[in-house]
N, C-alpha and C. Protein backbone atom coordinates (compact mmCIF):
# COMPACT_ATOMS: atom_id res chain seq x y z
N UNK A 1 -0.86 -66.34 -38.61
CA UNK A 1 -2.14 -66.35 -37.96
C UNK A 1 -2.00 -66.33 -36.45
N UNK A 2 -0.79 -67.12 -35.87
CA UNK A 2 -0.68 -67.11 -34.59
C UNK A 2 -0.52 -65.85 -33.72
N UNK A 3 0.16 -64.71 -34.73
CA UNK A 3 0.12 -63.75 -34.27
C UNK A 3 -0.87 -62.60 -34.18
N UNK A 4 -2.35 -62.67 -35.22
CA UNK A 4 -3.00 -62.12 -35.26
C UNK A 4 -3.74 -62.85 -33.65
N UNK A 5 -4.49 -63.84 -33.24
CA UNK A 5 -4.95 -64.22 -32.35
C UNK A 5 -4.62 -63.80 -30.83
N UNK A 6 -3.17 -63.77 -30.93
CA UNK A 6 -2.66 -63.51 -29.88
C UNK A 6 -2.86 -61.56 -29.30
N UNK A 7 -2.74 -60.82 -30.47
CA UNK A 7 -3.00 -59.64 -30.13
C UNK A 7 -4.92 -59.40 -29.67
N UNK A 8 -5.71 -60.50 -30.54
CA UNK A 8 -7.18 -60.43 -29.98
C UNK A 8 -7.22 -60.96 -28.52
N UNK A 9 -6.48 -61.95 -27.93
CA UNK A 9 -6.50 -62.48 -26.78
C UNK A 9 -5.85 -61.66 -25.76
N UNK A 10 -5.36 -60.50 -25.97
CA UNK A 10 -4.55 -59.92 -24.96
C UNK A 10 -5.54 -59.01 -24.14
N UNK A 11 -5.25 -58.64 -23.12
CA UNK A 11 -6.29 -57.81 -22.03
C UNK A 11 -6.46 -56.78 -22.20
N UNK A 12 -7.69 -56.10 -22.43
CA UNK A 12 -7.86 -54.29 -22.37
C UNK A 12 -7.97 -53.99 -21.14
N UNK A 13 -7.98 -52.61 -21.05
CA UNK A 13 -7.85 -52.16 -20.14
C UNK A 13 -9.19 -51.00 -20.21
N UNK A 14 -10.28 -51.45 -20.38
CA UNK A 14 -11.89 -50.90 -20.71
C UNK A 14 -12.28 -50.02 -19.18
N UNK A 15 -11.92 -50.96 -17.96
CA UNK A 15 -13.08 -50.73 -16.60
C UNK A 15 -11.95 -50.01 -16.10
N UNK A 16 -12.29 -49.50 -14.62
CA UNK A 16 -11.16 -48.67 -13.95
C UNK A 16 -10.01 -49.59 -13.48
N UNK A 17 -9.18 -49.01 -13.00
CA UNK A 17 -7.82 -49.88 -12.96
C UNK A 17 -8.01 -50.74 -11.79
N UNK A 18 -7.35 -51.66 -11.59
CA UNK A 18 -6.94 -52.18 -10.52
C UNK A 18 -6.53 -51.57 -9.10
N UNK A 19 -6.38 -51.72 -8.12
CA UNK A 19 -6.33 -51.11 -6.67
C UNK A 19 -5.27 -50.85 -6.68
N UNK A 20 -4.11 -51.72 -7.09
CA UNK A 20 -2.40 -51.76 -6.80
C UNK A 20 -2.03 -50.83 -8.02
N UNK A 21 -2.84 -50.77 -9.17
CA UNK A 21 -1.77 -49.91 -10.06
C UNK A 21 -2.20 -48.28 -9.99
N UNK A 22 -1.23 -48.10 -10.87
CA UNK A 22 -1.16 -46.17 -10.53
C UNK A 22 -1.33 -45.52 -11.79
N UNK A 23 -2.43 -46.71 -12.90
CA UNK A 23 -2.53 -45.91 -14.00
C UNK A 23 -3.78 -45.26 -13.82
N UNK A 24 -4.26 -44.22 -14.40
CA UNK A 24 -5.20 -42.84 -14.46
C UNK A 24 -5.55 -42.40 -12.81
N UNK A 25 -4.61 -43.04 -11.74
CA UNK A 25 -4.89 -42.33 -10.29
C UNK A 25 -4.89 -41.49 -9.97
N UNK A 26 -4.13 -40.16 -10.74
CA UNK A 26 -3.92 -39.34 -10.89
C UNK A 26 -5.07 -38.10 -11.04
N UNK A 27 -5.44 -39.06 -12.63
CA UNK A 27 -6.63 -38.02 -13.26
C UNK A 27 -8.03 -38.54 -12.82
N UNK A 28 -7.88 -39.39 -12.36
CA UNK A 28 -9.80 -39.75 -11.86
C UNK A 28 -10.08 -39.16 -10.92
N UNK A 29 -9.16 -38.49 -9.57
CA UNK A 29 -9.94 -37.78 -9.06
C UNK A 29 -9.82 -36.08 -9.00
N UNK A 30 -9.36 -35.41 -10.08
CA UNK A 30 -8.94 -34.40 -10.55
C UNK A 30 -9.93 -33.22 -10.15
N UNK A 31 -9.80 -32.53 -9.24
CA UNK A 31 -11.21 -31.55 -9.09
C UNK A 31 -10.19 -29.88 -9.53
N UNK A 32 -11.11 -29.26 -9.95
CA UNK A 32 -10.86 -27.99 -10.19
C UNK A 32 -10.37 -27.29 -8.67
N UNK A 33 -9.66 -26.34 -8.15
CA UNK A 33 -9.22 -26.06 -6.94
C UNK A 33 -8.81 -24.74 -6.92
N UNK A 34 -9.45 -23.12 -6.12
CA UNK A 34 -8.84 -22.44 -6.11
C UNK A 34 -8.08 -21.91 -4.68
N UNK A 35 -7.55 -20.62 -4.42
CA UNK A 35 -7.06 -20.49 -2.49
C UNK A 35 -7.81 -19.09 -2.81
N UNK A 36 -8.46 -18.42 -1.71
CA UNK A 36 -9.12 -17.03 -1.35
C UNK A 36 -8.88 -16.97 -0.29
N UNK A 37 -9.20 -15.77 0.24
CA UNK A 37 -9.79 -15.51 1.88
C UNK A 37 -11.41 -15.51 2.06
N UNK A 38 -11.89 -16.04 3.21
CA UNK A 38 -12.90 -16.18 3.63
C UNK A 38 -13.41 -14.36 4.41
N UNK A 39 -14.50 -14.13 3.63
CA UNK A 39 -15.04 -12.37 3.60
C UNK A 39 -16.45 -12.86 4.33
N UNK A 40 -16.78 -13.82 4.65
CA UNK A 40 -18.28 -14.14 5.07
C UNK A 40 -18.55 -15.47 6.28
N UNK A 41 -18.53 -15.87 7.02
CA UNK A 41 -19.09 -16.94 7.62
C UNK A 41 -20.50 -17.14 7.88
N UNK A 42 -21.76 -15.71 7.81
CA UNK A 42 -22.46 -15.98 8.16
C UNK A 42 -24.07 -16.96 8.28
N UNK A 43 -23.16 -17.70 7.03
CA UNK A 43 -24.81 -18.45 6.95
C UNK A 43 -24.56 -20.19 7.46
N UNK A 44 -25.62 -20.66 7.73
CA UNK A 44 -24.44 -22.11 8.11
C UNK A 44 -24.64 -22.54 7.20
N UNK A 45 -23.48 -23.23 7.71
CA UNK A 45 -22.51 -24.16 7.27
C UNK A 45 -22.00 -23.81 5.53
N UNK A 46 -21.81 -22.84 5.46
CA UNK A 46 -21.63 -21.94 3.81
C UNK A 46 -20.83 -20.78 3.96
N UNK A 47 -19.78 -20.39 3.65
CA UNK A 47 -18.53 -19.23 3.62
C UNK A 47 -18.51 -18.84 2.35
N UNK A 48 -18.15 -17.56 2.29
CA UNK A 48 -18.03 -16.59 0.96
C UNK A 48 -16.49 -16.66 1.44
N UNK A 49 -15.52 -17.11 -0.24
CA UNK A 49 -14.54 -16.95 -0.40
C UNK A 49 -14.42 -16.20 -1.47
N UNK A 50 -13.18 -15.09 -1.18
CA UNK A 50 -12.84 -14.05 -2.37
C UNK A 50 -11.42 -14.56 -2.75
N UNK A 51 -11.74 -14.59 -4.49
CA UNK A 51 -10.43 -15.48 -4.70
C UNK A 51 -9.58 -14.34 -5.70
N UNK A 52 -8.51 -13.58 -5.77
CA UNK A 52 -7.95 -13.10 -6.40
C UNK A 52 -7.10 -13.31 -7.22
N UNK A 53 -7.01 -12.99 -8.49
CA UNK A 53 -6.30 -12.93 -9.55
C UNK A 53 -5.59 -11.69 -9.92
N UNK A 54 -3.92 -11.33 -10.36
CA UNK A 54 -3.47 -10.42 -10.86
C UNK A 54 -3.34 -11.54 -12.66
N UNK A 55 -3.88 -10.23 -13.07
CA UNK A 55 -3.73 -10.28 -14.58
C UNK A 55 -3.99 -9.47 -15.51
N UNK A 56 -2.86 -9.14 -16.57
CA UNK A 56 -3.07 -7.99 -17.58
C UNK A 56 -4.14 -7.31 -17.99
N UNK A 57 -4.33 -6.60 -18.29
CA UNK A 57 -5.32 -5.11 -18.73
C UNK A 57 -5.54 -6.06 -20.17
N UNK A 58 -6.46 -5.98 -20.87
CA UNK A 58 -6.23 -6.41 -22.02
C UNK A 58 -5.85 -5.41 -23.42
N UNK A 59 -6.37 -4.30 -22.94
CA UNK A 59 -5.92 -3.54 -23.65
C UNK A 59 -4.49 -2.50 -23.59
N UNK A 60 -4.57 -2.24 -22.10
CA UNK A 60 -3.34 -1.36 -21.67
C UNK A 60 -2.75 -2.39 -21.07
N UNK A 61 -2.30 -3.24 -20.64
CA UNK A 61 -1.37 -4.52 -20.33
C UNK A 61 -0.80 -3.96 -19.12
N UNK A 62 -1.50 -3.41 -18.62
CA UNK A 62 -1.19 -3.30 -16.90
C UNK A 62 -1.89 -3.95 -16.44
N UNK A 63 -1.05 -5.05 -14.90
CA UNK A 63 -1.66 -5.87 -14.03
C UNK A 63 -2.67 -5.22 -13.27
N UNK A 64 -3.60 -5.71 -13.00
CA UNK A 64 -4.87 -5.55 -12.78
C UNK A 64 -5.74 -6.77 -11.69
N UNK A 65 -5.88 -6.01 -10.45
CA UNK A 65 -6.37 -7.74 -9.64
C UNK A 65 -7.87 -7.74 -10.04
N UNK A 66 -8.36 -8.70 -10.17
CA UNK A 66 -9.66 -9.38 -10.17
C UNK A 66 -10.15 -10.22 -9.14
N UNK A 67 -11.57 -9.97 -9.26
CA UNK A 67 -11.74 -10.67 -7.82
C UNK A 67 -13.04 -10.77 -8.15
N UNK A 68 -13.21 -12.07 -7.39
CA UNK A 68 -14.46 -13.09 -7.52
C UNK A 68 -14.82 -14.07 -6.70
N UNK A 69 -15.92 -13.88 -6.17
CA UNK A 69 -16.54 -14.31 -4.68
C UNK A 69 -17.34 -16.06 -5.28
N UNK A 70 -16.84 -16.92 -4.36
CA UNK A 70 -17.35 -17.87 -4.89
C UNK A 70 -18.20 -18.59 -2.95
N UNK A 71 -19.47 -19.34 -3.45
CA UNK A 71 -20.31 -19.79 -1.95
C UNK A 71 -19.34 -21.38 -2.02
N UNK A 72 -18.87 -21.44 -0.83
CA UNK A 72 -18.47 -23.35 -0.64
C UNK A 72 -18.68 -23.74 0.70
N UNK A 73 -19.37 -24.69 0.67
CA UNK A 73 -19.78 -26.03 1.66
C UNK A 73 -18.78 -25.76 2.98
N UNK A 74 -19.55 -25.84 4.19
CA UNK A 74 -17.96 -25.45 5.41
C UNK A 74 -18.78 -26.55 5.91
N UNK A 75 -18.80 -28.01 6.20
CA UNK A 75 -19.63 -28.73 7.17
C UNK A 75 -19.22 -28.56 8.61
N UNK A 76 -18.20 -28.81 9.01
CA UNK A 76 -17.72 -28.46 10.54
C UNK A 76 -17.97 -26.96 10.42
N UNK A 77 -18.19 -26.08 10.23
CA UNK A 77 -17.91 -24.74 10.29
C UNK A 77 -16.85 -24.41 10.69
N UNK A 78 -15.57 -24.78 10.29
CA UNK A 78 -13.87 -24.39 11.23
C UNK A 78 -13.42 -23.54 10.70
N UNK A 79 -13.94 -23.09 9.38
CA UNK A 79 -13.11 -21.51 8.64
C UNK A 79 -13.84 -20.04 9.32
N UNK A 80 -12.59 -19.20 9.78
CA UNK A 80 -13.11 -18.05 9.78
C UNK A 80 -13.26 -16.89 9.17
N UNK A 81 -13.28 -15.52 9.62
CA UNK A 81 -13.44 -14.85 8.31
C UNK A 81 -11.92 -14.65 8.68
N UNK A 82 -11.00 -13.80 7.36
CA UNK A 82 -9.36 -13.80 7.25
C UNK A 82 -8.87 -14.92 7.35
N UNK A 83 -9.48 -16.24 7.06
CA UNK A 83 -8.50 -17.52 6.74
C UNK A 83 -8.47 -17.45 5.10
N UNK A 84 -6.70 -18.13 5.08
CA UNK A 84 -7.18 -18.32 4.07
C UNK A 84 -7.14 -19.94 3.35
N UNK A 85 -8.02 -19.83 2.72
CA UNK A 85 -8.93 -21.48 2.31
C UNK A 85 -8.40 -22.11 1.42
N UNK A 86 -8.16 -23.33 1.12
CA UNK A 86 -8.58 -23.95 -0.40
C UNK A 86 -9.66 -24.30 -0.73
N UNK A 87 -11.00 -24.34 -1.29
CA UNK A 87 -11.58 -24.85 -1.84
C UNK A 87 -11.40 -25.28 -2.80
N UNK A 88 -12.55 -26.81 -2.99
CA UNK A 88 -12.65 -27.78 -4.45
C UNK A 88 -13.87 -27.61 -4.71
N UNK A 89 -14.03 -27.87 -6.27
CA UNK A 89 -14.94 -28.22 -6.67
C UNK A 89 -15.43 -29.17 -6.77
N UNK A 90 -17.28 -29.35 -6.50
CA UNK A 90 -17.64 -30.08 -6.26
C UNK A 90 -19.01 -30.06 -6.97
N UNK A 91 -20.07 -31.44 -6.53
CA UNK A 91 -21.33 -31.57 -7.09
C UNK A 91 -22.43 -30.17 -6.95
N UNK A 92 -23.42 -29.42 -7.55
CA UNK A 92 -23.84 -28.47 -6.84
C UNK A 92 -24.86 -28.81 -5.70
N UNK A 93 -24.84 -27.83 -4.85
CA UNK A 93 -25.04 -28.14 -3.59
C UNK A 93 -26.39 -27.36 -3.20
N UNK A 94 -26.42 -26.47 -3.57
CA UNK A 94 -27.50 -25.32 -3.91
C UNK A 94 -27.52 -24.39 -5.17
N UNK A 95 -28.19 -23.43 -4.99
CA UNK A 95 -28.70 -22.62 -6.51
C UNK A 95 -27.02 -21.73 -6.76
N UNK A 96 -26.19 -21.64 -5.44
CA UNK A 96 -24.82 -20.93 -5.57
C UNK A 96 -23.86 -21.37 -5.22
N UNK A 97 -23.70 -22.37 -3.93
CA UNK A 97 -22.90 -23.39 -4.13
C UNK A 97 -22.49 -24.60 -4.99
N UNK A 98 -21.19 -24.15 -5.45
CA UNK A 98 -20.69 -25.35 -6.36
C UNK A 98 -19.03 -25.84 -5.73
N UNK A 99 -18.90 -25.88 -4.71
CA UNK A 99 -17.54 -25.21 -4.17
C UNK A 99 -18.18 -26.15 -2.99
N UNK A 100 -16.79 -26.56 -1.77
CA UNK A 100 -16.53 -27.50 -0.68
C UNK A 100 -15.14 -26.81 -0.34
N UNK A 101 -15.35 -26.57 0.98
CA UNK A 101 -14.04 -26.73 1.58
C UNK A 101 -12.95 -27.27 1.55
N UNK A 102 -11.90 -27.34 1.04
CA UNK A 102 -10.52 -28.31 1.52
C UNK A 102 -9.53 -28.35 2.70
N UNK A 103 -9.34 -27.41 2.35
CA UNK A 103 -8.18 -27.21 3.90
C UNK A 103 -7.98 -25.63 4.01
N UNK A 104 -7.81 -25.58 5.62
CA UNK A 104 -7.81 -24.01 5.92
C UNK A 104 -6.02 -23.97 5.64
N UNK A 105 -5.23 -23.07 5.08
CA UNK A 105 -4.00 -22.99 4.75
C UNK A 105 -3.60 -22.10 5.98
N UNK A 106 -4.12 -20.87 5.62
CA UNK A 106 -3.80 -20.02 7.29
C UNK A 106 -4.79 -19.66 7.62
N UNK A 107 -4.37 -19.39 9.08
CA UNK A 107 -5.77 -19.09 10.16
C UNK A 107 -5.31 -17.76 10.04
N UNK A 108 -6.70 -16.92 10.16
CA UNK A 108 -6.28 -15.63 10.68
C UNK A 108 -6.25 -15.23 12.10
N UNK A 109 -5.35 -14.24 11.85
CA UNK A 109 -4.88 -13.54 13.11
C UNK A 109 -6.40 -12.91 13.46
N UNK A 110 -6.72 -13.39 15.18
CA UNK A 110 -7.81 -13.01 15.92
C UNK A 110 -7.49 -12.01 17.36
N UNK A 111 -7.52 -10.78 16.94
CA UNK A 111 -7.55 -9.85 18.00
C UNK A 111 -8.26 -9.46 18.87
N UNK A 112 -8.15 -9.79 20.03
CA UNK A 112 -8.82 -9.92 21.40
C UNK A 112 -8.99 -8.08 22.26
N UNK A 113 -9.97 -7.57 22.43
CA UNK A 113 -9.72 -6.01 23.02
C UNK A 113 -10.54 -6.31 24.20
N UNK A 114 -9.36 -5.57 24.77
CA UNK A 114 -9.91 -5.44 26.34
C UNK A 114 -9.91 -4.16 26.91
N UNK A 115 -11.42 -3.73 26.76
CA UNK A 115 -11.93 -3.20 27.22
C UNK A 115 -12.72 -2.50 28.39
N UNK A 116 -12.48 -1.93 29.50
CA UNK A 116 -13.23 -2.51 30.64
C UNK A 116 -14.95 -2.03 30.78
N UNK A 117 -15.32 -1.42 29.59
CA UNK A 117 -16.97 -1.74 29.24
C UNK A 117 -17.19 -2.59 28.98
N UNK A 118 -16.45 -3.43 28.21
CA UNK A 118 -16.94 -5.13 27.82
C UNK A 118 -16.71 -6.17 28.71
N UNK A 119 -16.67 -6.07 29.55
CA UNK A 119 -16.30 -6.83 31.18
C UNK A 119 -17.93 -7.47 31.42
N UNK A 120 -17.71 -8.54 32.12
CA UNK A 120 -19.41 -9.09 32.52
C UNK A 120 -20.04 -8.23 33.67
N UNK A 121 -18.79 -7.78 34.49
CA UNK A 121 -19.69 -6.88 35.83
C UNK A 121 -19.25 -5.54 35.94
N UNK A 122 -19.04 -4.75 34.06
CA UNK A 122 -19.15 -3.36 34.40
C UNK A 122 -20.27 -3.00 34.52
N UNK A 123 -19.86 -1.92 35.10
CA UNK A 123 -21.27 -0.87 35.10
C UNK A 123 -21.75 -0.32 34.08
N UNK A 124 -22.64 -0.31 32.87
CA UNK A 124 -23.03 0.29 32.08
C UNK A 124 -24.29 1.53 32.13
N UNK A 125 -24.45 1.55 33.45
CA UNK A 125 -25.58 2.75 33.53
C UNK A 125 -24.41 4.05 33.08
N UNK A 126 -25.56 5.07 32.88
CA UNK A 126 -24.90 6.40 32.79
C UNK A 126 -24.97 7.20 33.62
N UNK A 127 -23.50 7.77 34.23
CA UNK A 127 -23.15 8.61 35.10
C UNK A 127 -23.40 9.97 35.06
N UNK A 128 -24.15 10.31 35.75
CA UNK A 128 -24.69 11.73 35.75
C UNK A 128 -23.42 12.66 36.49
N UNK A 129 -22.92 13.85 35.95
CA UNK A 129 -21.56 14.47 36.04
C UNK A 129 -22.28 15.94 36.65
N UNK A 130 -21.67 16.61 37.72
CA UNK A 130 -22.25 17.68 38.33
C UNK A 130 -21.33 18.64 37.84
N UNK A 131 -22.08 20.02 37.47
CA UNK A 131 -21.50 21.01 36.59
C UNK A 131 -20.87 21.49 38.14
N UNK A 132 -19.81 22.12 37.98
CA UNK A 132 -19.59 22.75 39.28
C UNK A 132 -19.35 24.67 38.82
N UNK A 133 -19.80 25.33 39.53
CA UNK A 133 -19.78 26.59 39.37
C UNK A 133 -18.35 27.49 39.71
């Protein structure tokens, strides 16, 4: 009998764990996660990421990329377009956001042209050219 009691008296483990231990820490905060490039910045605070997949043909079993645009949460607005992102999943946020930012992985390369029409004190009138005979 002493031993039946003793297994009723022993502790479950019902509520979430304790602070110090490292059981289910792992899986409780488990979010779904994909990487794309960012194809959109323009709405705030919201980026269109295109996330690509190579994967078989199903019928002819040639690789085949797929691609699928997903809306995620940018609160700072720090992603640009050609970064490329991680997003997580998250609570929905709107009627197309279901997606949050995580971390920008790479920045894209931003090319600067210098132009001397795009100068603050060119001249942009138009130059009238004399035909010469």
């Amino acid at each position: 009998m002493a031993a039946t009691t003793s297994k009723q008296n022993s502790p479950k483990q019902t509520g979430p764990a304790p602070a110090g231990t490292t059981q289910g820490a792992g899986q409780r905060g488990h979010k779904n996660e994909k990487v794309g490039e960012v194809v959109s910045t323009k709405m705030a605070k919201t980026i269109v990421v295109e996330v690509t997949r190579r994967v078989p043909h199903a019928m002819y079993k040639r690789i085949v990329n797929k691609r699928k645009k997903f809306y995620a949460h940018d609160e700072q607005q720090s992603a640009q377009v050609g970064d490329v992102v991680r997003i997580i999943e998250c609570r929905p946020l709107s009627r197309l956001k279901r997606w949050e930012l995580g971390t920008v992985i790479r920045r894209a390369v931003q090319v600067a042209v210098d132009h001397p029409a795009l100068e603050a004190d060119a001249d942009t009138r138009v130059k009238k050219t004399v035909k010469k005979k």
